[in-house]
Protein backbone atom coordinates (compact mmCIF):
# COMPACT_ATOMS: atom_id res chain seq x y z
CA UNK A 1 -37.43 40.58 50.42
CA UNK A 2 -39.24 39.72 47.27
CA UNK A 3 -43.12 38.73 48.17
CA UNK A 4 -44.07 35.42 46.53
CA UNK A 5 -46.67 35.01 44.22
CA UNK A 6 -49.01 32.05 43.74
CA UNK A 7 -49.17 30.82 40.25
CA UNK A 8 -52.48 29.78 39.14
CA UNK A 9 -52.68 26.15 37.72
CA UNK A 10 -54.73 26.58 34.42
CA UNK A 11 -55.94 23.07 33.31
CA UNK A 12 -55.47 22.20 29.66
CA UNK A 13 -57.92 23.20 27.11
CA UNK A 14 -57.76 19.83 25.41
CA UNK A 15 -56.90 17.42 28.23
CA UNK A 16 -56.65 14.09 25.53
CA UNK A 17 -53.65 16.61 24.22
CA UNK A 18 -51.42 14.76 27.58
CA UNK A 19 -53.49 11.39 27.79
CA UNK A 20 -52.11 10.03 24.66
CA UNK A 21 -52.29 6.29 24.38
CA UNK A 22 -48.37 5.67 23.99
CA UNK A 23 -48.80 2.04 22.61
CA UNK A 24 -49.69 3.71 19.45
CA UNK A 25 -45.90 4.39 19.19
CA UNK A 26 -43.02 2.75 18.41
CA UNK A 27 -40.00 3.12 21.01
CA UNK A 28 -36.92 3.25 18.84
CA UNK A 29 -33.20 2.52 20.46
CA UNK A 30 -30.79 4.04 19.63
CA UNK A 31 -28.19 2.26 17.62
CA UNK A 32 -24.79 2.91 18.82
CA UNK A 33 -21.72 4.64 16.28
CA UNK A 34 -20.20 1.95 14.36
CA UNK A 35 -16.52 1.73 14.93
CA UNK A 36 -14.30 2.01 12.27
CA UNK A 37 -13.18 -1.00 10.67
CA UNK A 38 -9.67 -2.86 12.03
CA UNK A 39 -7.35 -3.04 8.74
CA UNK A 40 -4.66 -4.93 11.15
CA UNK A 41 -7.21 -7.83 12.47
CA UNK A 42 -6.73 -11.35 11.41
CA UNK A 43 -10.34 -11.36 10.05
CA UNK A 44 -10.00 -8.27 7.60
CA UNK A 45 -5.86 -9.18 6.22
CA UNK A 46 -7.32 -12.68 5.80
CA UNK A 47 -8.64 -11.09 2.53
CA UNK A 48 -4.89 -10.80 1.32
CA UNK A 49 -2.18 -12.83 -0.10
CA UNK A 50 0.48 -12.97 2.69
CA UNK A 51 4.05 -12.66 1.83
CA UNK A 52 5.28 -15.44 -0.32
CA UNK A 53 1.84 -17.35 -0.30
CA UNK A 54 0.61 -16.88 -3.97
CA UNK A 55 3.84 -18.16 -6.62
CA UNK A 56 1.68 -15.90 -9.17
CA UNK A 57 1.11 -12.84 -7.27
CA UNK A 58 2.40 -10.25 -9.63
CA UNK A 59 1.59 -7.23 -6.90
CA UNK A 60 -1.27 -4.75 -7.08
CA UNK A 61 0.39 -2.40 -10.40
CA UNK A 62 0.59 -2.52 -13.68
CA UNK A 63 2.11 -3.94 -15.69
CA UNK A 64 2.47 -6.43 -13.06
CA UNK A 65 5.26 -8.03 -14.14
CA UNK A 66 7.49 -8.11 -11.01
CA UNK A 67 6.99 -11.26 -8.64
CA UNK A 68 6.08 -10.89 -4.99
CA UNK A 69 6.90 -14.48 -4.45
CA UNK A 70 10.26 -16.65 -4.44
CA UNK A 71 10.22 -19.82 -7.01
CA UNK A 72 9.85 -23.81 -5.64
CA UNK A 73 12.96 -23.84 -5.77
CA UNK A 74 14.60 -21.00 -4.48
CA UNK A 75 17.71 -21.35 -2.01
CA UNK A 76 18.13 -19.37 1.01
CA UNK A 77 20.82 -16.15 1.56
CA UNK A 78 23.98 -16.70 2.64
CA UNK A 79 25.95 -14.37 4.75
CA UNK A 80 28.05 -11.89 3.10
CA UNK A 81 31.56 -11.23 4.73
CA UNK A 82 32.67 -7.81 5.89
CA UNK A 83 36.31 -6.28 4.77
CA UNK A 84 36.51 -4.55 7.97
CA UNK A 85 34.21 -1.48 7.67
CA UNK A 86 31.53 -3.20 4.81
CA UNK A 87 28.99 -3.68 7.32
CA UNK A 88 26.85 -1.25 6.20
CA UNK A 89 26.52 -2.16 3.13
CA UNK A 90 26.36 -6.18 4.41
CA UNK A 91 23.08 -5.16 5.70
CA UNK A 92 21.63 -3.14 2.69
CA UNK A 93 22.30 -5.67 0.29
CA UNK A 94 20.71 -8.41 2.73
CA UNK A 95 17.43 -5.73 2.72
CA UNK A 96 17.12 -5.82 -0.90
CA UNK A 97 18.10 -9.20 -1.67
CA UNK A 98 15.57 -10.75 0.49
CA UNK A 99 13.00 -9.21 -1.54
CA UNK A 100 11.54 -11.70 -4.06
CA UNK A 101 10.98 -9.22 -6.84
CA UNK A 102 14.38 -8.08 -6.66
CA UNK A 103 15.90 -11.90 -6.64
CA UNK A 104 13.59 -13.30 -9.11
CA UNK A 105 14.43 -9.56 -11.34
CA UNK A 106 18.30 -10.58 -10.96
CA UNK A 107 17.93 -14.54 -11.71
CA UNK A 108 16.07 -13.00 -15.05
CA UNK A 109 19.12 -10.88 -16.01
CA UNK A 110 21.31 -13.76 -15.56
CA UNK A 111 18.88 -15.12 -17.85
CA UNK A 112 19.16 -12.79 -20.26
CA UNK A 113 16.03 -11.60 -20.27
CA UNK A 114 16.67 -8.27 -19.89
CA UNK A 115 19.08 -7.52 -22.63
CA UNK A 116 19.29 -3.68 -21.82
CA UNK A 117 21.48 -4.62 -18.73
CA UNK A 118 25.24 -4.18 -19.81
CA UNK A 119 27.05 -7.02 -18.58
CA UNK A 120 29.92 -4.98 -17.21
CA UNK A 121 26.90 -3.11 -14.96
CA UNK A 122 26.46 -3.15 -11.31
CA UNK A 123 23.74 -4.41 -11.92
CA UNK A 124 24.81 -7.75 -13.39
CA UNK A 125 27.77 -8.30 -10.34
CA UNK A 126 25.24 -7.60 -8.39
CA UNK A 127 23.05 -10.82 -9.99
CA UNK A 128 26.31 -12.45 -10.11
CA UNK A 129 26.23 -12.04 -6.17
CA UNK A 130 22.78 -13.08 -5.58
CA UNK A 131 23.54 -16.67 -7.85
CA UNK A 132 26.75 -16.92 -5.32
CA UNK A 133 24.76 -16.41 -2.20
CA UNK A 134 21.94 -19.12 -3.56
CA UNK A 135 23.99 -21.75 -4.21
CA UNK A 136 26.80 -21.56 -1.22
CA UNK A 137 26.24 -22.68 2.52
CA UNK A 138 29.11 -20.56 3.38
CA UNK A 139 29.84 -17.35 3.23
CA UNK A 140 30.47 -15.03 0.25
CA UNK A 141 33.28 -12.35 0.14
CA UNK A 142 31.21 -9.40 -1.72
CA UNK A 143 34.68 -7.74 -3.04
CA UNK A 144 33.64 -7.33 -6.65
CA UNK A 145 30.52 -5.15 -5.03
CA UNK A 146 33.18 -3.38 -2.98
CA UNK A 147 35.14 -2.41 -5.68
CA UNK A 148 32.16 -1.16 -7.77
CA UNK A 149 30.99 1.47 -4.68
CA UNK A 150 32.49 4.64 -6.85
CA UNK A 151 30.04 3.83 -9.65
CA UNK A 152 27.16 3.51 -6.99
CA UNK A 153 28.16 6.68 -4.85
CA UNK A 154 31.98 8.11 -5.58
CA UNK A 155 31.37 9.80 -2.35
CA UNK A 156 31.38 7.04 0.20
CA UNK A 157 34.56 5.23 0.91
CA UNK A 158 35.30 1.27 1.51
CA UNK A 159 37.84 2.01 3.87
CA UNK A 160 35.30 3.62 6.98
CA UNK A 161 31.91 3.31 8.28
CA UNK A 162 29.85 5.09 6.32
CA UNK A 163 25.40 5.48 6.39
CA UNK A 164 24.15 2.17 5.39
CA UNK A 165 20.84 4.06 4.47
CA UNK A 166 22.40 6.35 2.15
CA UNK A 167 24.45 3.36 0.32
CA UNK A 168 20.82 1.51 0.10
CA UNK A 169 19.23 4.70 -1.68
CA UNK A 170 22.14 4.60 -3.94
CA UNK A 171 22.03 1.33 -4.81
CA UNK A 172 18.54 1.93 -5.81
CA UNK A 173 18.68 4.71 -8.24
CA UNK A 174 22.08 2.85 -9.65
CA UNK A 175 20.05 -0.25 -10.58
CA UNK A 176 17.32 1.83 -11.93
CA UNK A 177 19.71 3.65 -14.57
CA UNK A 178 21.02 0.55 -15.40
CA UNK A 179 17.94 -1.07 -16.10
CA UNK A 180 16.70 1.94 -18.16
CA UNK A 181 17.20 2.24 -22.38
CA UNK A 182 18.40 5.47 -23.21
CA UNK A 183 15.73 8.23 -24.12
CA UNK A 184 13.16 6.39 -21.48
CA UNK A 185 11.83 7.97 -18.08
CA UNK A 186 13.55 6.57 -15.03
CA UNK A 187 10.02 5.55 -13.57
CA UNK A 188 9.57 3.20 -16.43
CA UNK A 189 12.40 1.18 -14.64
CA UNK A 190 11.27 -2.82 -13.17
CA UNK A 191 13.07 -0.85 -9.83
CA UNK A 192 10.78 1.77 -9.71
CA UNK A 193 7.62 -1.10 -9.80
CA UNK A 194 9.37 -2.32 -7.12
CA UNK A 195 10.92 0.55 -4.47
CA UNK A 196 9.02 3.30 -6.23
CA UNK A 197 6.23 5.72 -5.64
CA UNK A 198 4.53 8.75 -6.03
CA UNK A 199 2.64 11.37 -3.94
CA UNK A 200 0.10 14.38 -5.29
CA UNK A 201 1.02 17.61 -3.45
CA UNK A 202 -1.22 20.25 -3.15
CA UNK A 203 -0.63 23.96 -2.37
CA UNK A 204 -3.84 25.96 -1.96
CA UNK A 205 -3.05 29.67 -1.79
CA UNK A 206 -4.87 31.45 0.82
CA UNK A 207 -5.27 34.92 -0.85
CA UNK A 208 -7.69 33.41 -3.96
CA UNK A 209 -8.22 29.83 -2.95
CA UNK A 210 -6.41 28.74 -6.06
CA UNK A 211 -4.86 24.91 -5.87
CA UNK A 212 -1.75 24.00 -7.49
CA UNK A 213 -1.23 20.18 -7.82
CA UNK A 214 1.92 18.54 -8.64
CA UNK A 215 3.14 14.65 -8.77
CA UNK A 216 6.72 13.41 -7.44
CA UNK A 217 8.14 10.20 -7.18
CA UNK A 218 9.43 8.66 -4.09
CA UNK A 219 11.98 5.95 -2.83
CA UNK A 220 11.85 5.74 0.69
CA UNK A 221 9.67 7.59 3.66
CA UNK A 222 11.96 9.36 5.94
CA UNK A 223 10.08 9.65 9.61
CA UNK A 224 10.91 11.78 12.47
CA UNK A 225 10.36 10.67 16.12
CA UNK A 226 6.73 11.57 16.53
CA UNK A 227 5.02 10.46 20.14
CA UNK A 228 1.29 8.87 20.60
CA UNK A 229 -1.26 11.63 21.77
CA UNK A 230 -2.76 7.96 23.70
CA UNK A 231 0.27 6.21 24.63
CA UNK A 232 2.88 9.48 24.80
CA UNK A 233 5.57 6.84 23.36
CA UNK A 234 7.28 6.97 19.81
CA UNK A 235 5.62 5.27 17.63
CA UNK A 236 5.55 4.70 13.66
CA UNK A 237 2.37 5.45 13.27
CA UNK A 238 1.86 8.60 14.59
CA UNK A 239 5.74 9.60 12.80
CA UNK A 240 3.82 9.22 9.56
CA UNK A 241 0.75 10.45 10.35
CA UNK A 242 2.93 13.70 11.29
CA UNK A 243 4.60 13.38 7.53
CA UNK A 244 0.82 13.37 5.43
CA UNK A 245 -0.24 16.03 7.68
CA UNK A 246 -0.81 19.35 6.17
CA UNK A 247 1.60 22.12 6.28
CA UNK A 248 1.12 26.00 6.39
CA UNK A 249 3.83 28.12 4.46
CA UNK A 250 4.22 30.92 6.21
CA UNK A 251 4.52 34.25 4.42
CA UNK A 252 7.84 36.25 6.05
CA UNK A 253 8.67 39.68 5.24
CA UNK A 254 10.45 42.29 6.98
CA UNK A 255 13.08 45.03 7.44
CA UNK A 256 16.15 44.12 5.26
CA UNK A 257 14.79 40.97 4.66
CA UNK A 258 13.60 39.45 1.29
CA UNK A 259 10.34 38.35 1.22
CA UNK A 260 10.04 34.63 1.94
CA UNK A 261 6.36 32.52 1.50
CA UNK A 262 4.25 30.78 -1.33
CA UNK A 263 4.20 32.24 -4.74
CA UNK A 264 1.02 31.86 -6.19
CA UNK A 265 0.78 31.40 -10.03
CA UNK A 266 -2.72 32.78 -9.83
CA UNK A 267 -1.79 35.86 -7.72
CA UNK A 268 1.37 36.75 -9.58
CA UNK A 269 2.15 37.34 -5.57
CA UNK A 270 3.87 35.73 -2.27
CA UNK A 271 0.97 34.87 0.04
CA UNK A 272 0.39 32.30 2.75
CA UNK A 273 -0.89 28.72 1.98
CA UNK A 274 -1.71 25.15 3.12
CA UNK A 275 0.31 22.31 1.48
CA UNK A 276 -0.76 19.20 1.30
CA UNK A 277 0.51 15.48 0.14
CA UNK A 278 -0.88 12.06 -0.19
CA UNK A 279 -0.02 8.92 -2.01
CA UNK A 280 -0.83 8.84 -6.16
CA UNK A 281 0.83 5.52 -6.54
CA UNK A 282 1.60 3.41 -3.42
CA UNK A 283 4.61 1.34 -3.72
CA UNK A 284 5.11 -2.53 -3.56
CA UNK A 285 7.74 -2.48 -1.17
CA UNK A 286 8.25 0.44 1.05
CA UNK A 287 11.34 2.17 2.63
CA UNK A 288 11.02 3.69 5.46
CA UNK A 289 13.96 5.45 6.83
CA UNK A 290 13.96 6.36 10.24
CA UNK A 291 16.12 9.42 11.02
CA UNK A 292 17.88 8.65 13.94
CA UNK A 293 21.01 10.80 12.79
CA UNK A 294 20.62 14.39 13.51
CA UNK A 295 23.91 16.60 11.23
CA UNK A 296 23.38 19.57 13.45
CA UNK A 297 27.78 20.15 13.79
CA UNK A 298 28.79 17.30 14.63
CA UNK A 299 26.50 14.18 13.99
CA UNK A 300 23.97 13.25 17.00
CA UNK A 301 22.52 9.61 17.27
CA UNK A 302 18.49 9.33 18.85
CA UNK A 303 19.07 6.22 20.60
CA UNK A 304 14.76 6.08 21.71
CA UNK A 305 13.24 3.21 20.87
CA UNK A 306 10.29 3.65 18.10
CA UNK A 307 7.67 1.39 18.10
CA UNK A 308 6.56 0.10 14.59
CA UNK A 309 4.26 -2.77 13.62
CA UNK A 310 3.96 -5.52 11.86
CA UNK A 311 1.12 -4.48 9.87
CA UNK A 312 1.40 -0.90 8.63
CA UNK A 313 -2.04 0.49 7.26
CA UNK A 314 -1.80 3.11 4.89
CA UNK A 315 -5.02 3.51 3.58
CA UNK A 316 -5.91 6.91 5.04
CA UNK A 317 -3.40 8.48 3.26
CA UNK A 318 -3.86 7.80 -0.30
CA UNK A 319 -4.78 10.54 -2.23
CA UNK A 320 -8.04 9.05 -4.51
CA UNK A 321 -11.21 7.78 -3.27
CA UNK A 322 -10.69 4.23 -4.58
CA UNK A 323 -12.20 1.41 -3.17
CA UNK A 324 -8.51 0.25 -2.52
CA UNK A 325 -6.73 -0.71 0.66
CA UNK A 326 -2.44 0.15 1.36
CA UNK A 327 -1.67 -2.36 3.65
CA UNK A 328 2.24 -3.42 4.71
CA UNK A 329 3.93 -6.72 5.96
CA UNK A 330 7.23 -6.24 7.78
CA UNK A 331 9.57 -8.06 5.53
CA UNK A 332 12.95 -6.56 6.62
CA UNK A 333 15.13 -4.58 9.07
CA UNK A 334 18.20 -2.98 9.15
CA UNK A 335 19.63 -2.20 12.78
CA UNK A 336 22.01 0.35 13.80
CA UNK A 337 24.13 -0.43 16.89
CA UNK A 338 26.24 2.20 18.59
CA UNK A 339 26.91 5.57 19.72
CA UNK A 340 27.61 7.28 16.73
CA UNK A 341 27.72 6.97 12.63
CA UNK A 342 31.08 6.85 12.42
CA UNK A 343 31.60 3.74 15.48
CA UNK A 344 28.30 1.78 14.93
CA UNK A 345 27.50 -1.51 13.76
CA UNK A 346 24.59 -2.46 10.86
CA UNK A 347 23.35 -5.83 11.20
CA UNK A 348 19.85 -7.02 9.47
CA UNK A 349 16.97 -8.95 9.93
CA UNK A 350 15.19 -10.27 6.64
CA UNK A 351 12.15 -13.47 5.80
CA UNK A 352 13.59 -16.17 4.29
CA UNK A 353 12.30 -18.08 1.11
CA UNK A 354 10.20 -19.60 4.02
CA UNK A 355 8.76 -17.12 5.39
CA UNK A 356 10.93 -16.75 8.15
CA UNK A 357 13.18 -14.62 9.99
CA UNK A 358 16.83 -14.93 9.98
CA UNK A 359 19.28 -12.27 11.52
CA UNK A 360 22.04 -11.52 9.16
CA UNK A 361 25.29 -10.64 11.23
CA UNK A 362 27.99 -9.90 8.29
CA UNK A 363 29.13 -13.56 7.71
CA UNK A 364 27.04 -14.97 10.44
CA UNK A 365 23.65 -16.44 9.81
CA UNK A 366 20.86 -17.39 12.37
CA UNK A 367 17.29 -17.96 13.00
CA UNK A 368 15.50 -15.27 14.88
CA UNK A 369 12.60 -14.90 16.56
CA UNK A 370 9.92 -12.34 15.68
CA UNK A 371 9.71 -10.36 18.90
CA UNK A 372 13.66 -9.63 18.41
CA UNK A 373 12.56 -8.22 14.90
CA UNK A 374 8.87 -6.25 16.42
CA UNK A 375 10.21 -2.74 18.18
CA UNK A 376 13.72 -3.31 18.02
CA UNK A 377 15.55 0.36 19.36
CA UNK A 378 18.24 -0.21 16.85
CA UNK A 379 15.91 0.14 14.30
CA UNK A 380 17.03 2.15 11.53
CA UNK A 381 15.58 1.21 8.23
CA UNK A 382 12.42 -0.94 7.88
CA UNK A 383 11.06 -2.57 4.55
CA UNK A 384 6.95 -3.14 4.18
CA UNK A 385 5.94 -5.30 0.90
CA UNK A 386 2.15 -4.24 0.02
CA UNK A 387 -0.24 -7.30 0.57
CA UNK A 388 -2.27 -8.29 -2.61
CA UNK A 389 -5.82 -8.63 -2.34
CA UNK A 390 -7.02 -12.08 -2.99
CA UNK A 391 -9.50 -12.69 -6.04
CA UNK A 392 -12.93 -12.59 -5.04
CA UNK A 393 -13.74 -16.06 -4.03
CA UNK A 394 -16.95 -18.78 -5.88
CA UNK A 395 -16.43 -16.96 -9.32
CA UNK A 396 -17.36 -19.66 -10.99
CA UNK A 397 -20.16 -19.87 -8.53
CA UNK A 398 -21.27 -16.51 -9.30
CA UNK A 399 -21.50 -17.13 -13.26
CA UNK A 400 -23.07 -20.64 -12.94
CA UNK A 401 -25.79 -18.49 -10.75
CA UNK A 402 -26.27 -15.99 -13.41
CA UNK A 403 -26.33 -18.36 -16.33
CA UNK A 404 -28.99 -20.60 -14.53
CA UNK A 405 -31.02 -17.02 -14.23
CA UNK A 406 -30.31 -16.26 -17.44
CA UNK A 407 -31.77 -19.95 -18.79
CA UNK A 408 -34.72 -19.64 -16.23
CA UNK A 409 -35.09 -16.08 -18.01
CA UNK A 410 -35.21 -17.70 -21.37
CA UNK A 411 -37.45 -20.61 -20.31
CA UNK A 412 -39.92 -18.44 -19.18
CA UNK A 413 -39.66 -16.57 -22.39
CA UNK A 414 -40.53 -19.31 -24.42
CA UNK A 415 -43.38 -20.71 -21.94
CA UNK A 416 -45.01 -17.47 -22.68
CA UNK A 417 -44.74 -17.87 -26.11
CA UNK A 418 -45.91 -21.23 -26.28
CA UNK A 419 -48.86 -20.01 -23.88
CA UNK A 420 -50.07 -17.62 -26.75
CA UNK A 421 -49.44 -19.92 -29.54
CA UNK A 422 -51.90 -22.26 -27.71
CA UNK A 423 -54.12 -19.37 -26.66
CA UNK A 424 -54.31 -18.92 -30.51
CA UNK A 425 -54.56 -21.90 -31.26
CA UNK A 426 -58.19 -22.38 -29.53
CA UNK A 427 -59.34 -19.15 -30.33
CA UNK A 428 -58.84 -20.44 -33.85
CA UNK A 429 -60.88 -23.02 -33.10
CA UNK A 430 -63.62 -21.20 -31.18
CA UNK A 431 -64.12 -19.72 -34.35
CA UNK A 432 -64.52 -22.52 -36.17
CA UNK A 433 -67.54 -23.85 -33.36
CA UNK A 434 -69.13 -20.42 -33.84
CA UNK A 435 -69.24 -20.87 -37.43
CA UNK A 436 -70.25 -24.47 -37.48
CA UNK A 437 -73.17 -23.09 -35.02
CA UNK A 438 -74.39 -20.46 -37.24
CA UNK A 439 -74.54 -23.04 -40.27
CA UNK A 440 -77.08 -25.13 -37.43
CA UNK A 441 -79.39 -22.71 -36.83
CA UNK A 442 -79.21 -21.13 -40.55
CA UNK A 443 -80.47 -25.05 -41.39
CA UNK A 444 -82.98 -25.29 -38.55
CA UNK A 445 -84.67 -21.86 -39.49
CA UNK A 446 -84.11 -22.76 -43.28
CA UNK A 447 -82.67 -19.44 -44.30
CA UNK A 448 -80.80 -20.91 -46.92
């Protein structure tokens, strides 16, 4: 057993070293992290237009000349009767219709403001359509858009159930041709201001660090069931969160087996590498497909329910540092009801000209409430318009401040000014009392 020592207490050599007079110092608290700002609170979206608020909100892109709100006097949708198998594309057309940009850009072509639209298009039946569904309380029998489905996708048939999704994206990029003059991009199409967007994908080879960016265009966001790490249930969110996050391409290579990975430019070689995406240009209304259909042999349904929300922030994934926030209204839902592609049922939920939500049942129209529209589990496909931000409010305010500077600026100017005129003024006439003195005493002491 270890014998123990006593330790000598050796008293400090400067004992006013630990007798320090602490009301010389300052006691500082410490100030707690800040929390990240709420994009989805009433107080932060009450900086943005909401959806059909502003008749001259033009959206956040250039040339901003689509229009994010419906006119005075704007009618609401009828319902749109179903041959027998038409639901699904009942319910697209009730998605994109209910989108003011696309009715006011279809009421224009009726107009004949667009006169690159060929009247025999799909595009004009479908303004023809639109005008119907306006102006009657009943329903409309879509069969001229029926019989035009082989020059909007020759491979889907009128006579069975076919992917309302697909039939939506075909739509789409069938109105954008039409609306594009031969010898122009497709992205210079009013449709792609409207449903379009780009990301900027990066590859970074991991071999010499080199980056390789590229920019694609984009229609819709296809999601994946994805669940919370906090709430371990599906949610939207987290589905795209898993979409922007970064990838690693994996370099393969083996016995009888061709060598699979990135090939870097630099390198002249396949090597691993990160890719990466994030949205160049955010679009004004946003697709989001969920994929609830897996084609694995024969076609598999995922009948979980996916939370989504009203408000969809998007901010963290744009791809510049602009001072800009992506935020998303819910403006429309298409619902998938069944076991199976092939023996479902697509009905849709959409805003009205009024803001308000109206469940679109083939022919049959009704009012809906907005918790049958939040985190349906029939949710299928789900439309987002980007909020505007509102103009920065007391403009006017501002500039009458700054010209009232500006005048105070000026005034005080020209009171300095006239301070050193005067000051000049009397040491002109100092002079002139010296002088007159000098002449005094020069006539006192006679020295002239």
């Amino acid at each position: 057993m270890a014998t123990k020592t006593a330790v000598d207490f050796i008293p400090a050599k400067f004992p006013e070293a630990i007798t320090s007079d602490l009301s010389k110092y300052k006691v500082i608290t410490p100030t707690p992290p800040t929390k990240p700002q709420d994009r989805t609170s009433n107080d932060f979206l009450s900086q943005f237009k909401d959806i059909n608020e502003d008749k001259n909100d033009h959206g956040t892109r250039e040339p901003h000349r689509i229009h994010k709100s419906w006119p005075e006097n704007a009618s609401s949708l009828s319902g749109l009767e179903n041959q027998g198998v038409t639901c699904y594309q009942n319910a697209a057309l009730q998605s994109i219709l209910h989108q003011p940009a696309v009715g006011v850009y279809l009421q224009e072509v009726l107009e004949n403001k667009h006169p690159q639209i060929n009247k025999k298009s799909v595009t004009y039946e479908l303004a023809n359509l639109f005008q119907k569904m306006t102006s009657k309380k009943s329903s409309v029998f879509p069969a001229k858009m029926i019989r035009r489905l082989d020059d909007i996708n020759p491979m889907l048939s009128e006579w069975q159930q076919e992917d309302s999704h697909e039939y939506f994206m075909s739509l789409i990029s069938r109105l954008q041709e039409d609306s594009v003059p031969k010898g122009q991009k497709l992205r210079s199409s009013i449709i792609h201001d409207i449903f379009g967007g780009s990301v900027e994908q990066k590859v970074k080879c991991l071999r010499c660090q080199a980056v390789s960016t590229t920019s694609q265009d984009f229609y819709d966001l296809p999601v994946y069931f994805s669940k919370s790490e906090e709430t371990s249930e599906y949610t939207l969110e987290q589905s795209v969160k898993d979409f922007f996050q970064p990838e690693k391409i994996e370099l393969e290579s083996g016995k009888g087996k061709r060598t699979q990975g990135y090939e870097c430019e630099k390198c002249q070689k396949a090597t691993n590498a990160i890719k990466s995406i994030a949205i160049d240009e955010a679009p004004e209304h946003l697709t989001v497909h969920i994929k609830r259909f897996k084609m694995e042999g024969t076609a598999k349904k995922v009948k979980d329910l996916i939370n989504y929300p009203t408000i969809l922030d998007l901010t963290n994934y744009k791809s510049s540092q602009k001072d800009e926030n992506l935020i998303y209204k819910l403006s429309a839902v298409v619902l998938h009801e069944g076991r199976t592609v092939s023996s479902g049922h697509y009905v849709a939920y959409a805003r009205d000209v009024n803001n308000k939500w109206l469940l679109y049942d083939d022919d049959l129209k009704d009012t809906a409430d907005e918790k049958d529209v939040e985190n349906n589990a029939s949710a299928y496909i789900l439309i987002y318009s980007r909020l505007s931000k509102k103009e920065k409010p007391h403009a006017k305010q501002t500039n009458t401040q700054e010209e009232n500077s500006l005048s105070k600026t000026r005034g005080s100017k020209k009171s300095k000014a006239d301070h050193s005129k005067k000051r000049k003024s009397e040491s002109q006439k100092d002079k002139k009392k010296r002088a007159k003195a000098v002449e005094d005493i020069d006539e006192i002491f006679k020295r002239k």
